[in-house]
Protein backbone atom coordinates (compact mmCIF):
# COMPACT_ATOMS: atom_id res chain seq x y z
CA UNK A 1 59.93 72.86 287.47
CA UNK A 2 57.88 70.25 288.72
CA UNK A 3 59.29 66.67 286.70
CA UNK A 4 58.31 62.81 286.54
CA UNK A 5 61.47 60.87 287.30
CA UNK A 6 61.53 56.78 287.87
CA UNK A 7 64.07 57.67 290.16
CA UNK A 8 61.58 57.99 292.91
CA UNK A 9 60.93 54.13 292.83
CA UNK A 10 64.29 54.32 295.22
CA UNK A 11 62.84 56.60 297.50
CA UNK A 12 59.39 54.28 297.58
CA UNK A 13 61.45 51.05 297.83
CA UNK A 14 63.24 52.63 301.23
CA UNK A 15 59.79 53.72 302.67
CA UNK A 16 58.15 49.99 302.31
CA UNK A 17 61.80 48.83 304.03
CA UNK A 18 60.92 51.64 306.81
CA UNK A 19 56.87 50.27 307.10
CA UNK A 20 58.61 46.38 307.49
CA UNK A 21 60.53 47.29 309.71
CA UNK A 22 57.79 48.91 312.01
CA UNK A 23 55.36 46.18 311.37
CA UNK A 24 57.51 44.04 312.23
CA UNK A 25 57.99 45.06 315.53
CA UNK A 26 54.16 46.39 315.67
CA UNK A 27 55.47 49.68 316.52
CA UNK A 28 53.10 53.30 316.36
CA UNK A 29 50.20 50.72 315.98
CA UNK A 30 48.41 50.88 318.70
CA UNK A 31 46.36 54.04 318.20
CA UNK A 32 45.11 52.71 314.93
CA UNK A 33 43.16 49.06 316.03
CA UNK A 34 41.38 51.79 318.14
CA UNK A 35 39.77 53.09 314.87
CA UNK A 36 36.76 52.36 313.36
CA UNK A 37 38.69 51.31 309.93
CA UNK A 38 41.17 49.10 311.49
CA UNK A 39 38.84 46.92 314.09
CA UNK A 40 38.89 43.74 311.93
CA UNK A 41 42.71 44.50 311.87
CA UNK A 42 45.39 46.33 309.99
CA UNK A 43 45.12 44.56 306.56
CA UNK A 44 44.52 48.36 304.82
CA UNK A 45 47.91 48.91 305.86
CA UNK A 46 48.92 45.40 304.03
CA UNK A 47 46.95 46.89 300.89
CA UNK A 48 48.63 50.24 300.66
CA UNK A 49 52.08 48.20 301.13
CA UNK A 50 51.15 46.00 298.00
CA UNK A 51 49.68 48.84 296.36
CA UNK A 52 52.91 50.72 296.85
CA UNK A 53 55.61 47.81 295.69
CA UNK A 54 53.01 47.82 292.04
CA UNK A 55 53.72 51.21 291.74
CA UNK A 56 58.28 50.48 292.43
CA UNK A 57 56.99 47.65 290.04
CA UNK A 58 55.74 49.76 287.29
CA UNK A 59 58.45 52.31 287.77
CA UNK A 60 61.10 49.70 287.29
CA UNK A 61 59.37 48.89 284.12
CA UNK A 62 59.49 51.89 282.74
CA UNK A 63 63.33 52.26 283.03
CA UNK A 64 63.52 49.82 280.29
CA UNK A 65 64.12 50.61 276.67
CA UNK A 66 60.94 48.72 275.48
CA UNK A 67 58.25 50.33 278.23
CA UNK A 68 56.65 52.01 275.85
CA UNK A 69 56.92 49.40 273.02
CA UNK A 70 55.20 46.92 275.47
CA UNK A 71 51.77 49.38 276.00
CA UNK A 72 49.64 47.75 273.16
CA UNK A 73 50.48 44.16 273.53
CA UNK A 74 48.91 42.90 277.10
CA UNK A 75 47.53 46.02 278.47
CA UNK A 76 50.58 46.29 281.00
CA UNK A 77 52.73 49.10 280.77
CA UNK A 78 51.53 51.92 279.27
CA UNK A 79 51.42 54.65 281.98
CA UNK A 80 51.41 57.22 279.04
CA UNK A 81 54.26 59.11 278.18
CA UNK A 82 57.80 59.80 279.50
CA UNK A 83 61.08 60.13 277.72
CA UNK A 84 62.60 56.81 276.62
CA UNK A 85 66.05 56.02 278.60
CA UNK A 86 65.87 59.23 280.75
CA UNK A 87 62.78 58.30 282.95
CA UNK A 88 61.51 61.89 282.74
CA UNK A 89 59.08 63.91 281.96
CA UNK A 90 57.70 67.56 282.73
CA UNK A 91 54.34 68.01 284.15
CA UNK A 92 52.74 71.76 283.47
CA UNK A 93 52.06 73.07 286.57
């Protein structure tokens, strides 16, 4: 059974604590300014960071009880389904 949880906005959270901590210390990142993409620097890695803490964002929201009350009003929070309270949902495989 293959399922949606919000759950996993722990397990995203710890992995942007694990890519601070390396960048922090500029660790592993030497083989990448090598690379074509990350010449000018590493800012895609600074993207896919920010990109990642929208997503814990958005998974946080929809642990609320009014996530899906919230969809029509500013455009924010939709996301599309899910079970209200539980965070879950099952995805046909």
């Amino acid at each position: 059974m293959l399922a949606n949880h919000t759950s996993v906005s722990t397990l995203f959270r710890r992995i942007v604590g694990q890519y601070d901590r390396l960048r922090k210390r500029n660790a592993f990142l030497d083989g990448y300014k090598k690379e074509t993409p990350f010449a000018d620097g590493l800012g895609e890695f600074d993207e896919a960071r920010a990109v990642v803490m929208d997503l814990v964002g958005e998974y946080e929201r929809a642990e609320g009880s009014g996530y899906l009350d919230l969809e029509g009003e500013d455009g924010v929070g939709g996301g599309g389904g899910g079970k209200e309270g539980g965070g879950e949902r099952e995805v046909a495989s």
